[in-house]
C-alpha atoms as a PDB file:
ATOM      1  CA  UNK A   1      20.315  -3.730   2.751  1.00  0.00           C
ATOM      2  CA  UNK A   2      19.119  -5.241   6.226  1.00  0.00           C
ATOM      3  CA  UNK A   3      18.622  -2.014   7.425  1.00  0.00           C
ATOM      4  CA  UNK A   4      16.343  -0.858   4.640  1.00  0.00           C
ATOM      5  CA  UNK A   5      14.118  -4.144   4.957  1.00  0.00           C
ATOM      6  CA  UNK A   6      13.767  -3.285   8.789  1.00  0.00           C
ATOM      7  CA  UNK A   7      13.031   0.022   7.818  1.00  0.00           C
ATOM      8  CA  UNK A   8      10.457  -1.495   5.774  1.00  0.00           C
ATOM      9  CA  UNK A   9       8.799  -3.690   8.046  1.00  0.00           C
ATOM     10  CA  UNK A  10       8.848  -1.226  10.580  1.00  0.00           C
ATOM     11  CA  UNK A  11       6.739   1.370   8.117  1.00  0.00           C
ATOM     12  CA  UNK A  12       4.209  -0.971   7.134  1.00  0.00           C
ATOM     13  CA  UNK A  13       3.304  -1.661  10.904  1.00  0.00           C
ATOM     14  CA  UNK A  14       3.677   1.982  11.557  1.00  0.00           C
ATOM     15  CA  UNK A  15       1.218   2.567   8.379  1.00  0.00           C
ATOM     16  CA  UNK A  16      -1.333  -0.473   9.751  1.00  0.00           C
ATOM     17  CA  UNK A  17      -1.241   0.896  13.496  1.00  0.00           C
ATOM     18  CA  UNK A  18      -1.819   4.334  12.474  1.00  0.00           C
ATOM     19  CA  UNK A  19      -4.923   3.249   9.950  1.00  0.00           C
ATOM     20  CA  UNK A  20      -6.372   1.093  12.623  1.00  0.00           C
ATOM     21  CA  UNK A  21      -6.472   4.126  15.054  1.00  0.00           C
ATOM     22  CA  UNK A  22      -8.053   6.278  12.299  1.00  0.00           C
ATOM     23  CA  UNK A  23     -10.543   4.155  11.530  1.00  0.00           C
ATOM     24  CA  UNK A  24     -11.318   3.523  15.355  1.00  0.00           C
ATOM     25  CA  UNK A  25     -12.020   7.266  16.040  1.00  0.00           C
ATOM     26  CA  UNK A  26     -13.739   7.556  12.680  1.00  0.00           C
ATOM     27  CA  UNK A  27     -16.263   5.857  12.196  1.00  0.00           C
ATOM     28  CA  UNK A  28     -17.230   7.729   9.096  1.00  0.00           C
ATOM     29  CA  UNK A  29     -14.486   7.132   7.021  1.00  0.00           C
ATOM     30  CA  UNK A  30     -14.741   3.349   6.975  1.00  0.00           C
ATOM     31  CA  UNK A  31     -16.734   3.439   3.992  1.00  0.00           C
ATOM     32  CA  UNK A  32     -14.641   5.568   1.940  1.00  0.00           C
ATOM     33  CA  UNK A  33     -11.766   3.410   3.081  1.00  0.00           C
ATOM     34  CA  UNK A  34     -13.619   0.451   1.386  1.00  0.00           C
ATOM     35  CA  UNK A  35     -14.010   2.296  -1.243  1.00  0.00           C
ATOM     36  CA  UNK A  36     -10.703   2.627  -1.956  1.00  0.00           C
ATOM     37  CA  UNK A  37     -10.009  -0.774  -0.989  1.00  0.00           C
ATOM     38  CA  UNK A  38     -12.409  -2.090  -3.961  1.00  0.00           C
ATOM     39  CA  UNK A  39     -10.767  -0.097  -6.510  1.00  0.00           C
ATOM     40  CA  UNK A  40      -7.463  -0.635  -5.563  1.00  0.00           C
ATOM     41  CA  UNK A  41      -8.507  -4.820  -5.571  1.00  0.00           C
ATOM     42  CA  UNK A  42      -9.840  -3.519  -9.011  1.00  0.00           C
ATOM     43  CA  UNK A  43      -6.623  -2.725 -10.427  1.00  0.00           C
ATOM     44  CA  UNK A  44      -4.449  -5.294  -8.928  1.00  0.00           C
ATOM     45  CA  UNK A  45      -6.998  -7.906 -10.554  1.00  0.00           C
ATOM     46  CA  UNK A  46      -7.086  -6.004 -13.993  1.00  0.00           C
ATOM     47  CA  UNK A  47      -3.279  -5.821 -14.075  1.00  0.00           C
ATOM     48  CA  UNK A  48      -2.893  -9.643 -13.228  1.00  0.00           C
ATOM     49  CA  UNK A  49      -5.172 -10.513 -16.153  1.00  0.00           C
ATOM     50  CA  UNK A  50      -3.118  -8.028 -18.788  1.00  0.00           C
ATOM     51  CA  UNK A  51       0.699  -8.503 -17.301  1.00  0.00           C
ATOM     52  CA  UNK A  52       0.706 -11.405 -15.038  1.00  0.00           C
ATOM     53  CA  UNK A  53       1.983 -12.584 -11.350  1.00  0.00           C
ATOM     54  CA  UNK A  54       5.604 -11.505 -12.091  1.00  0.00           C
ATOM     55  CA  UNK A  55       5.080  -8.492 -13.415  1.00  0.00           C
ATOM     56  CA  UNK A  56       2.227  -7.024 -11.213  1.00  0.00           C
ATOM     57  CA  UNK A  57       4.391  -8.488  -8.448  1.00  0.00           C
ATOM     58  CA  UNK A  58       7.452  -5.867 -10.026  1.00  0.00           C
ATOM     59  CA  UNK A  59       5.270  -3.006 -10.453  1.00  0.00           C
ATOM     60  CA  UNK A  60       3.898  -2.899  -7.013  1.00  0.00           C
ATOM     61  CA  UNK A  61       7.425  -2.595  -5.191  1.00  0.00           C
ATOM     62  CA  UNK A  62       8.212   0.132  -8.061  1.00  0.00           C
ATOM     63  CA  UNK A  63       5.508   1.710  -6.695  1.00  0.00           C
ATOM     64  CA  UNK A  64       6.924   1.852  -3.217  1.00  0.00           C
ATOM     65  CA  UNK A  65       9.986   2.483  -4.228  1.00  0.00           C
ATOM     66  CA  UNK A  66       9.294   5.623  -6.168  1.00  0.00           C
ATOM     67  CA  UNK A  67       7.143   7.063  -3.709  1.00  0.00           C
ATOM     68  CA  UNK A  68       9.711   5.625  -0.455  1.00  0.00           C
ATOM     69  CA  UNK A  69      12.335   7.176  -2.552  1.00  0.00           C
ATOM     70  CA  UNK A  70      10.893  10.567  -2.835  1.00  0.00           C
ATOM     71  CA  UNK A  71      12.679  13.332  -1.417  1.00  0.00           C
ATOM     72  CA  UNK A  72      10.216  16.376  -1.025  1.00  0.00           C
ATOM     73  CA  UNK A  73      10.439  16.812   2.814  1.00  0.00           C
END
């Protein structure tokens, strides 16, 4: 269990290095990237208004669980 929240920390600053050196070499991208950043604030704020705190909350790790959990490579 400690090892998988490790492994979890450890991902997300892998994942927030990594985007930081993208977006540093190009330049171009950073609008698409906030793009994507509106729409994703876009559904997190439509699914607090129809499910709640909890339940967004509950959805998001199931997210990242599904898609951690994935075993296609």
């Amino acid at each position: 269990m400690i090892r998988f929240f490790i492994g979890l920390i450890l991902a997300i600053f892998l994942f927030l290095v990594i985007g930081s050196l993208i977006l540093e070499q190009f330049p171009s991208v950073v609008p698409i990237w906030e793009e994507a950043k509106g729409h994703i604030v876009s559904l997190y704020n439509m699914s607090l208004v129809k499910y709640g705190a909890i339940t967004t909350f509950l959805l998001i790790i199931a997210i990242f669980i599904v898609f951690g959990s994935s075993k296609k490579f």
